[in-house]
N, C-alpha and C. Protein backbone atom coordinates (compact mmCIF):
# COMPACT_ATOMS: atom_id res chain seq x y z
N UNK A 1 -12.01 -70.48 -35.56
CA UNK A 1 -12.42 -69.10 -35.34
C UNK A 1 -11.51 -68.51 -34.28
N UNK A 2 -11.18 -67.84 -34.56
CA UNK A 2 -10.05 -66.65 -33.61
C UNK A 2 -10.78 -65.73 -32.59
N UNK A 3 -10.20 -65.46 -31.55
CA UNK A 3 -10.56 -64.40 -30.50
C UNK A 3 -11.49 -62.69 -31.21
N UNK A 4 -10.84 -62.81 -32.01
CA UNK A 4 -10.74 -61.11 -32.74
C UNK A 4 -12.18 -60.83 -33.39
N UNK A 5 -12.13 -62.23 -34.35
CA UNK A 5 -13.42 -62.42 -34.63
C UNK A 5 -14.61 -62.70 -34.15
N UNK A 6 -14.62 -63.63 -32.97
CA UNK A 6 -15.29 -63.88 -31.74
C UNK A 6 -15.38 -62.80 -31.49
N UNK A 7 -14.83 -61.78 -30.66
CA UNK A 7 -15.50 -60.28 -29.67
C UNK A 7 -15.84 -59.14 -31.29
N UNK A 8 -15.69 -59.28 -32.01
CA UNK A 8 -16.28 -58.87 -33.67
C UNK A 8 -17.70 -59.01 -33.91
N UNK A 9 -17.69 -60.70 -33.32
CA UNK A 9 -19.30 -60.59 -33.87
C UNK A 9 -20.16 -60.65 -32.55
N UNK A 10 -19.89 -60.63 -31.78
CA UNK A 10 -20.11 -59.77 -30.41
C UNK A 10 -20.36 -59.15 -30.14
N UNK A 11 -19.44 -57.92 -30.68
CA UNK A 11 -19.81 -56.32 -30.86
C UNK A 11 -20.91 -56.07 -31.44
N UNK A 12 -21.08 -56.73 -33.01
CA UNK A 12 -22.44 -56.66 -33.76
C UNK A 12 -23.42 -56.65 -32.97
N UNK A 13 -23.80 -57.49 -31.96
CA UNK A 13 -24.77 -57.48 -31.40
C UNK A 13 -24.69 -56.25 -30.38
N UNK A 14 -23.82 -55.61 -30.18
CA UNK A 14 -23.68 -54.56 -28.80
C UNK A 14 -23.53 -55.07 -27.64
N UNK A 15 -24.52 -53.98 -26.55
CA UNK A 15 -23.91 -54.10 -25.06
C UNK A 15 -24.67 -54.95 -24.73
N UNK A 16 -26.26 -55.33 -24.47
CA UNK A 16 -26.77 -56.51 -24.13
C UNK A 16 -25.86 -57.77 -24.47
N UNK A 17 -25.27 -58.14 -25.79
CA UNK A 17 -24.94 -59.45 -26.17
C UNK A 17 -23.60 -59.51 -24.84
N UNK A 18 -22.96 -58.78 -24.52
CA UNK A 18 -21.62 -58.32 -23.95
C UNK A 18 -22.51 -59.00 -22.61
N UNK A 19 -23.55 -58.19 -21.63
CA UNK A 19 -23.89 -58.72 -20.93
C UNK A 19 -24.39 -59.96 -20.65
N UNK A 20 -24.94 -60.55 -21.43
CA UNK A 20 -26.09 -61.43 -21.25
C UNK A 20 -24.62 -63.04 -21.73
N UNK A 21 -23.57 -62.32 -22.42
CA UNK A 21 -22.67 -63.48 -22.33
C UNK A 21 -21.60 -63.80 -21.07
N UNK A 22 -21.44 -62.59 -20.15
CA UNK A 22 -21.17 -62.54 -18.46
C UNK A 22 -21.94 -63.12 -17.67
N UNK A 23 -23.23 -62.91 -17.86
CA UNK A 23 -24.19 -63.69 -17.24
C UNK A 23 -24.44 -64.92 -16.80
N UNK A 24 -24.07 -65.57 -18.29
CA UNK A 24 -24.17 -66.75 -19.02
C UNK A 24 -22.46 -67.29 -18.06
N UNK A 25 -21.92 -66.75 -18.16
CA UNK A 25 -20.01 -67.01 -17.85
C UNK A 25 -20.92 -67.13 -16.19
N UNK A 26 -21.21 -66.49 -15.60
CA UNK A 26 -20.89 -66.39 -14.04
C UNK A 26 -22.06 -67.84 -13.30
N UNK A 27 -23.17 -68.26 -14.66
CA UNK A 27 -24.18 -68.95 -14.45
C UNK A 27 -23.28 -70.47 -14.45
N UNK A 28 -22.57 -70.59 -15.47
CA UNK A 28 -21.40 -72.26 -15.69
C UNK A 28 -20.34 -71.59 -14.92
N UNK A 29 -19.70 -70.69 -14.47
CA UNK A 29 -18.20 -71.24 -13.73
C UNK A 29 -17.93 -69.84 -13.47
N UNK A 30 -18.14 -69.65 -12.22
CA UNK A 30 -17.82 -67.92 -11.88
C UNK A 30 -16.48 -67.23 -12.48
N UNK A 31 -15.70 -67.83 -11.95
CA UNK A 31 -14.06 -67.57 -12.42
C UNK A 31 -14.09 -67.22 -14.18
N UNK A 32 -15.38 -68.17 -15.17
CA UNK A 32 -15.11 -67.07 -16.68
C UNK A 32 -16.46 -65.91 -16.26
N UNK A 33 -17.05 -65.98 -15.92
CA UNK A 33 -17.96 -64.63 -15.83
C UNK A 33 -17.21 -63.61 -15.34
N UNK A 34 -16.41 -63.87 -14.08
CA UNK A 34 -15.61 -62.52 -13.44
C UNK A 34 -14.71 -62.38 -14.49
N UNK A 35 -13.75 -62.91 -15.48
CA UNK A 35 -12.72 -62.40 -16.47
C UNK A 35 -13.36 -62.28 -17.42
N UNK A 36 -14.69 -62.54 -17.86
CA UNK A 36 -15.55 -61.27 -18.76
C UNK A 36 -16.31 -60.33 -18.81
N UNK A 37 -16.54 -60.02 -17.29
CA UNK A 37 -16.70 -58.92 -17.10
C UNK A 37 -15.95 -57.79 -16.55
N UNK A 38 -14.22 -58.74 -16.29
CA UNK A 38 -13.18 -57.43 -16.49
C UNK A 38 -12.60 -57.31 -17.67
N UNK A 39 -13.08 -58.18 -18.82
CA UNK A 39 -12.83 -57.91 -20.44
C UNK A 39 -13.48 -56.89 -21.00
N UNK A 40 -15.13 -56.88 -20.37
CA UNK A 40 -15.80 -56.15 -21.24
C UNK A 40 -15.58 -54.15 -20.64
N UNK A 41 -15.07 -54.71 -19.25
CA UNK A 41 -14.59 -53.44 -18.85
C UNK A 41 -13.50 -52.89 -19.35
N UNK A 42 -12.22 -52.83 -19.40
CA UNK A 42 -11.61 -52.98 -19.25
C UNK A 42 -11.02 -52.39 -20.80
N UNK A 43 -12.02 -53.51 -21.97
CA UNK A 43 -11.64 -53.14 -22.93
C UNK A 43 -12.52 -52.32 -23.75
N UNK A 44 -13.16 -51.17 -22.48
CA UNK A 44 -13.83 -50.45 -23.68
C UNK A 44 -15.29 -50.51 -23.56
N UNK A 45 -15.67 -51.73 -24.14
CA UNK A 45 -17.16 -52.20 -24.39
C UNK A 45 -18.24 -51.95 -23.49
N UNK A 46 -18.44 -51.47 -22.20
CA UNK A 46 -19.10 -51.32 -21.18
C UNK A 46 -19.34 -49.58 -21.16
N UNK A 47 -17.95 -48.74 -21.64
CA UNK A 47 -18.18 -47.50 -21.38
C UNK A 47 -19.29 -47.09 -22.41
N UNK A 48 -19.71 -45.78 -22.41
CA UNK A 48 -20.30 -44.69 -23.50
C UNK A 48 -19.68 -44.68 -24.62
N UNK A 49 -20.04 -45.08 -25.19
CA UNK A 49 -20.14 -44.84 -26.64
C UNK A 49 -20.19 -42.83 -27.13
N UNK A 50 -19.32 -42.64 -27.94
CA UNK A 50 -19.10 -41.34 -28.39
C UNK A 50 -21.08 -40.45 -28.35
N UNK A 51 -21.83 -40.89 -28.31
CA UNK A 51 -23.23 -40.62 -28.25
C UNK A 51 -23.57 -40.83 -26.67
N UNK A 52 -23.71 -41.26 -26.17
CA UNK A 52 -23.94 -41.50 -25.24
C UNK A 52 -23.27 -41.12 -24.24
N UNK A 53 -21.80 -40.42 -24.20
CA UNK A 53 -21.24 -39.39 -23.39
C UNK A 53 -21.50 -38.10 -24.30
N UNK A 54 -22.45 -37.89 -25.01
CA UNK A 54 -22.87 -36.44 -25.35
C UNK A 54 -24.12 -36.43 -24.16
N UNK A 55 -24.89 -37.48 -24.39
CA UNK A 55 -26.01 -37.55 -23.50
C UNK A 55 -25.74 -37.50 -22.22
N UNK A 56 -24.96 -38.12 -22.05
CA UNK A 56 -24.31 -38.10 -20.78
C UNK A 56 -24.07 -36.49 -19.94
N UNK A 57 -23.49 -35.80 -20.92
CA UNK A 57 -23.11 -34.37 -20.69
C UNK A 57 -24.07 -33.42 -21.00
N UNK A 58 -24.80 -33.49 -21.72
CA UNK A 58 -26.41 -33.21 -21.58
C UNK A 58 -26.87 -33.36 -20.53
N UNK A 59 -27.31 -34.27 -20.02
CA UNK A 59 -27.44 -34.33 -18.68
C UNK A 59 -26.35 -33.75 -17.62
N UNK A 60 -25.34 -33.70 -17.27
CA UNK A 60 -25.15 -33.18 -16.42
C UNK A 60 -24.66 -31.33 -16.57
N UNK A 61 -25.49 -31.01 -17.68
CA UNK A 61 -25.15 -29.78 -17.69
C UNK A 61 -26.81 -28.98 -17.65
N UNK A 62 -27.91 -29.99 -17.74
CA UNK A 62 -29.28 -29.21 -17.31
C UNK A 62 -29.39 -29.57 -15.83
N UNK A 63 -28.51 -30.44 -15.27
CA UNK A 63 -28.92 -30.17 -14.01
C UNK A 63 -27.98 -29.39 -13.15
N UNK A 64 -26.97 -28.94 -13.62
CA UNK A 64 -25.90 -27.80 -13.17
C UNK A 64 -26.74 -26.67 -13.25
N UNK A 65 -27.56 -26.49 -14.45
CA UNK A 65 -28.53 -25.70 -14.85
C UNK A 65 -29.49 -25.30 -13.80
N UNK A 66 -30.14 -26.27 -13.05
CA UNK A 66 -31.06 -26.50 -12.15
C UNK A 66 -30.59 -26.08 -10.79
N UNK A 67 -29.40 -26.82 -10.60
CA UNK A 67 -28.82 -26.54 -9.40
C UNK A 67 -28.31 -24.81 -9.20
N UNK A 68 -28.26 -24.07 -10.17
CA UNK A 68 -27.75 -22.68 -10.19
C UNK A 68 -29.07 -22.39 -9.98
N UNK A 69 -30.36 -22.60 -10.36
CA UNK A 69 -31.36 -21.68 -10.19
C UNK A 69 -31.74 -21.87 -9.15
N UNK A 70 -31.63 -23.38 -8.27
CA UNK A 70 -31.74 -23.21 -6.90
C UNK A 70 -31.21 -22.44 -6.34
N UNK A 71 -29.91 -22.47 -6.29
CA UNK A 71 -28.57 -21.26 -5.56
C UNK A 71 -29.62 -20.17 -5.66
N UNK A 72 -29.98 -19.78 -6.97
CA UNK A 72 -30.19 -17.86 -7.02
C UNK A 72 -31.91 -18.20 -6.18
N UNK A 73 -32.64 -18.98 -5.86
CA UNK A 73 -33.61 -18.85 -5.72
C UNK A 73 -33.64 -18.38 -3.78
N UNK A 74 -32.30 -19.59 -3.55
CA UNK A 74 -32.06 -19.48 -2.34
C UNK A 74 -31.43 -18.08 -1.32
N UNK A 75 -30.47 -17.68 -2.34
CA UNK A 75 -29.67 -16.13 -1.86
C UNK A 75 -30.92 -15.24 -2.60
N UNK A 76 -32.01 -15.18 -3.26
CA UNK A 76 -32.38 -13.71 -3.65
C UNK A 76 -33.93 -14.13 -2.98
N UNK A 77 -33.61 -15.27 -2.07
CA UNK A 77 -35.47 -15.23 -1.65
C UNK A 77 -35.08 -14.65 -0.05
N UNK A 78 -33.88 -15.02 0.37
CA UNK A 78 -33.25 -14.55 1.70
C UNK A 78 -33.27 -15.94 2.23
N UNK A 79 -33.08 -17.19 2.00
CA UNK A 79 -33.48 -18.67 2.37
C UNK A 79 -34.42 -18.96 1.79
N UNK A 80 -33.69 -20.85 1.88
CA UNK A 80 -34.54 -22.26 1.14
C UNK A 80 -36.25 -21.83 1.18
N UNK A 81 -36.71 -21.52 2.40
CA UNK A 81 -38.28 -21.75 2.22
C UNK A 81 -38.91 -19.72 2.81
N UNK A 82 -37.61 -19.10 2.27
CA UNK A 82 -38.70 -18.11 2.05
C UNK A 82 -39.26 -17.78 0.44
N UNK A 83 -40.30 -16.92 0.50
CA UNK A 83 -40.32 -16.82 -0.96
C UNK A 83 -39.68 -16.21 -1.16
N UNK A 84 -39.36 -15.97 -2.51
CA UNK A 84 -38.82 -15.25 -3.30
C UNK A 84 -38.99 -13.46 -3.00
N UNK A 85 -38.24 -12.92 -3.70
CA UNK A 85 -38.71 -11.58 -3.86
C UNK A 85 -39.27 -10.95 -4.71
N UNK A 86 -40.48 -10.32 -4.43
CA UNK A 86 -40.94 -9.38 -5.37
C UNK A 86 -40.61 -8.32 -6.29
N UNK A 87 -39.44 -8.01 -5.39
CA UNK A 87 -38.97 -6.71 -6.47
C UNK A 87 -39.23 -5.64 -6.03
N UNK A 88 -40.22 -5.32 -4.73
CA UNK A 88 -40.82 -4.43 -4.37
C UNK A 88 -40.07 -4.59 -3.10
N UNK A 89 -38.86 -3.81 -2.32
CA UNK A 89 -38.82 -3.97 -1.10
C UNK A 89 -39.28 -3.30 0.00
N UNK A 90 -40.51 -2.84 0.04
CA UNK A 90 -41.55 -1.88 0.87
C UNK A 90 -42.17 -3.58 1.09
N UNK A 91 -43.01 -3.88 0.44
CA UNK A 91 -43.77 -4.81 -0.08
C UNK A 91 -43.31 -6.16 0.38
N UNK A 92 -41.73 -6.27 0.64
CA UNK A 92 -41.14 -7.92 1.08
C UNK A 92 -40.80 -7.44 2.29
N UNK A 93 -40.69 -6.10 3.03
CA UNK A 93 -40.90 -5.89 4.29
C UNK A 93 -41.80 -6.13 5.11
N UNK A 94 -43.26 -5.73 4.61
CA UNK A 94 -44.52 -5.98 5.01
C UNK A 94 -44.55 -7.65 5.04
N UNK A 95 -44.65 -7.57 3.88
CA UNK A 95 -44.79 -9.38 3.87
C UNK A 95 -43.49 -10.53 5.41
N UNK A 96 -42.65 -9.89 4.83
CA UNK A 96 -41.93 -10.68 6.45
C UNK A 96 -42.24 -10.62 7.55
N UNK A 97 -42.62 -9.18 7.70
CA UNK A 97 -43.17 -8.85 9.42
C UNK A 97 -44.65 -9.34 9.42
N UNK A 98 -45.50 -9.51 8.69
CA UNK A 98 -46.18 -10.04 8.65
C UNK A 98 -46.29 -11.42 8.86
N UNK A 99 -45.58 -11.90 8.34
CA UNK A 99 -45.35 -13.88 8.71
C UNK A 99 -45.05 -13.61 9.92
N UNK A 100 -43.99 -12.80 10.23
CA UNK A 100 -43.45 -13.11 11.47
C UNK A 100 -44.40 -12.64 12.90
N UNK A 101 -45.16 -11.79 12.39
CA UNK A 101 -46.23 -11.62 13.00
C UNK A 101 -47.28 -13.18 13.33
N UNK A 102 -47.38 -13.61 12.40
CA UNK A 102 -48.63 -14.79 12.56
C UNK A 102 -47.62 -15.76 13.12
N UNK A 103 -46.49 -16.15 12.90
CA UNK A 103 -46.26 -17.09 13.65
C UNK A 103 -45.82 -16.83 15.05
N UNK A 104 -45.94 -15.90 15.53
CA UNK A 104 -45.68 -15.70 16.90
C UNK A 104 -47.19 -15.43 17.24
N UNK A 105 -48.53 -15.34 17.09
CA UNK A 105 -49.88 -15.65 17.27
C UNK A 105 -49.85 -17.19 17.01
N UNK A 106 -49.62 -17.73 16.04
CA UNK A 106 -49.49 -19.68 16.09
C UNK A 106 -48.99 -19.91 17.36
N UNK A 107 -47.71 -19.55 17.82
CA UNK A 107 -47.24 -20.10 18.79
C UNK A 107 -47.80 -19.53 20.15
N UNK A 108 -48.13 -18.07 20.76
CA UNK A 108 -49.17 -17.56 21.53
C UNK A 108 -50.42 -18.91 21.69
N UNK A 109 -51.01 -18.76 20.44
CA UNK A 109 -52.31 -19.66 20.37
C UNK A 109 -51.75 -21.53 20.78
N UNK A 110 -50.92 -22.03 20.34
CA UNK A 110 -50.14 -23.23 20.71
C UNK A 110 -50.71 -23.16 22.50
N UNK A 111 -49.40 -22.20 22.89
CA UNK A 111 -49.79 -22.08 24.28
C UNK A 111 -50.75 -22.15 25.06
N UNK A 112 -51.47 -21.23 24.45
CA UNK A 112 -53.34 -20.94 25.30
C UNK A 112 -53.73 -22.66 25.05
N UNK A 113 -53.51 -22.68 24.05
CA UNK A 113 -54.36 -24.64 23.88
C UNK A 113 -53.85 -25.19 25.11
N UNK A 114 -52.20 -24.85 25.48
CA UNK A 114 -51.79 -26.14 25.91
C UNK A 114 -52.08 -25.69 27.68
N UNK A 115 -52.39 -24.52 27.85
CA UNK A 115 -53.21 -23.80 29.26
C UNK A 115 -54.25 -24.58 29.46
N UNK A 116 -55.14 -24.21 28.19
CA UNK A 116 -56.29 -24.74 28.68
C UNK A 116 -56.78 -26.04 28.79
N UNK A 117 -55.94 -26.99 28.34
CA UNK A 117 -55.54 -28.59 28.28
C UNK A 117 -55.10 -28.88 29.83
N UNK A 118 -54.44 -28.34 30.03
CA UNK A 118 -53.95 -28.71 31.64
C UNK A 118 -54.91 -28.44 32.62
N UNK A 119 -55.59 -27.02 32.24
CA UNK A 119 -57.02 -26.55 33.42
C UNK A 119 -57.88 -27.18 33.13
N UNK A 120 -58.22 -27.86 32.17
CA UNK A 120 -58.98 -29.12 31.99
C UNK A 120 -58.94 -30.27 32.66
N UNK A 121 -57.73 -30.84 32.45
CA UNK A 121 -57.27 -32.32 33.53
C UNK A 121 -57.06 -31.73 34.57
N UNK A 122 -56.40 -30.67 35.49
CA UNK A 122 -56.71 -30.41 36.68
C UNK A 122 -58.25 -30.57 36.74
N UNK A 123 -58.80 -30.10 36.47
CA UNK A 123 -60.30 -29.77 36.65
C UNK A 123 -61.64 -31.57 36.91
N UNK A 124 -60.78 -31.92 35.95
CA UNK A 124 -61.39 -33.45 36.14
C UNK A 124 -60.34 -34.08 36.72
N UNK A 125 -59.39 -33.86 37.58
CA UNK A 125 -58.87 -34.61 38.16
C UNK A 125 -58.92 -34.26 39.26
N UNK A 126 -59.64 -33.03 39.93
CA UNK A 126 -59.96 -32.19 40.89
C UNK A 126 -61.53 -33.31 41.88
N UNK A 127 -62.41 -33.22 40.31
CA UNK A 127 -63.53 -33.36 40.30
C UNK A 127 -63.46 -35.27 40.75
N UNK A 128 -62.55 -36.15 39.86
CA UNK A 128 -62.35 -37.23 40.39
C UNK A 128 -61.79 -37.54 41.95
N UNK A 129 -60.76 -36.56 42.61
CA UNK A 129 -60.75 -36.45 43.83
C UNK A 129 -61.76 -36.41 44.77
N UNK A 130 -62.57 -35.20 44.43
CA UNK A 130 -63.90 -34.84 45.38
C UNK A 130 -64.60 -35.66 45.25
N UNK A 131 -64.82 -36.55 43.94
CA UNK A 131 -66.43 -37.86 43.78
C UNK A 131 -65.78 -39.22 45.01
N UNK A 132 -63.83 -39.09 44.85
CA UNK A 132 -63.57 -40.17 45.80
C UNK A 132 -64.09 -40.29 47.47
N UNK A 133 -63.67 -38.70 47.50
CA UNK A 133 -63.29 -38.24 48.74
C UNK A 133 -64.88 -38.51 49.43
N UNK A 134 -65.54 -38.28 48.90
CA UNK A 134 -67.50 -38.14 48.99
C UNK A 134 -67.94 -39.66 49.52
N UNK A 135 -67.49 -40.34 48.72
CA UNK A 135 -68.23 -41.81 49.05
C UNK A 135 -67.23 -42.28 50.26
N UNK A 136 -68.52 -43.48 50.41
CA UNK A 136 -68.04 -44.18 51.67
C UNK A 136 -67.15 -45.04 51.76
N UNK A 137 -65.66 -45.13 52.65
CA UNK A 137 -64.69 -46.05 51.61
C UNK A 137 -65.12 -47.64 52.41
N UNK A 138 -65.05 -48.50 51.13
CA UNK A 138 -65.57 -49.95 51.16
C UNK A 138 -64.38 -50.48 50.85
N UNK A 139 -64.09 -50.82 51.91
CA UNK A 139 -62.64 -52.23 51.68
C UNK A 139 -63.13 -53.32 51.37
N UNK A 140 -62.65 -54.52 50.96
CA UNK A 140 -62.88 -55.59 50.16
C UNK A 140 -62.87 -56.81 51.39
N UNK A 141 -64.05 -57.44 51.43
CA UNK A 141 -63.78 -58.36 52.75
C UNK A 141 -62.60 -59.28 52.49
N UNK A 142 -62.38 -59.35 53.81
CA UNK A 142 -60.97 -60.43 53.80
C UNK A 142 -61.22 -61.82 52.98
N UNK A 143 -59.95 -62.05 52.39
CA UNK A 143 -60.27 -63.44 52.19
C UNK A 143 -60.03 -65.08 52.82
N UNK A 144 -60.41 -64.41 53.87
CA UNK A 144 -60.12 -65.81 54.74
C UNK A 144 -61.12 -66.61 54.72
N UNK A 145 -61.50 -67.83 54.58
CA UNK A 145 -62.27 -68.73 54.77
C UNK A 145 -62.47 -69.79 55.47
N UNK A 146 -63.61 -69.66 55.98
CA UNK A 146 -63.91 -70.59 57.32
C UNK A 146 -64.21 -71.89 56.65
N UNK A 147 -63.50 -72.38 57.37
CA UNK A 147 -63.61 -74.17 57.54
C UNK A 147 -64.55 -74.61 58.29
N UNK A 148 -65.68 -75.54 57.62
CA UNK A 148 -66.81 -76.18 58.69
C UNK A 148 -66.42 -77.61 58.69
């Protein structure tokens, strides 16, 4: 049996048989697994198949697809995470100054929390001062011990 015919009935089986006989090569003696799997490269057998670079290009042309409607979503919303526009620009005026309104009350309100968080622990740490300051201070008797 000849080489020609060998990778012939090979082919019959396709790309698994191609793999699973590299496999097999790298499992008994690395040195034939690595020169059949720069055979199967090399000569073809590994790439796309005339179908499968259609698919191939199918795919990368719905997500070119995708990626453009991001673009327009991004330049006609005014940025990534604003919304979009309405169409109405009275209407996407209001609406901006409006966000921009509440988040400067979020952050106002942030603040006041973080006021009244601090006049808090002052306040009990005020109050832990004065309960110290109040009692009678008790030192710890020495620890020396008498010898009888």
């Amino acid at each position: 049996m000849n080489a020609i015919t060998l990778t012939d009935k090979i082919d019959d089986y396709g790309r698994p048989a191609w793999i699973l006989l590299t496999v097999l090569g790298f499992i008994v003696w690395w040195p034939l697994g690595l020169a059949l799997l720069a055979f199967t490269i090399w000569s073809g057998r590994m790439a796309c198949s005339r179908y499968g670079m259609e698919r191939w290009q199918g795919k990368m042309t719905r997500m070119q697809e995708k990626m453009d409607r991001v673009r327009t979503q991004m330049h006609g919303g005014g940025g990534f995470w604003s919304p979009p526009s309405s169409g109405n620009r009275a209407f996407d005026e209001y609406r901006a100054e409006t966000l921009r309104r509440l988040e400067e009350e979020q952050r106002e309100f942030q603040e006041f929390l973080a006021r009244l968080r601090e006049a808090k622990d002052k306040a009990e740490f005020d109050q832990f001062m004065a309960d110290r300051r109040g009692r009678p201070d008790i030192t710890p008797p020495s620890s020396q011990t008498s010898q009888a």
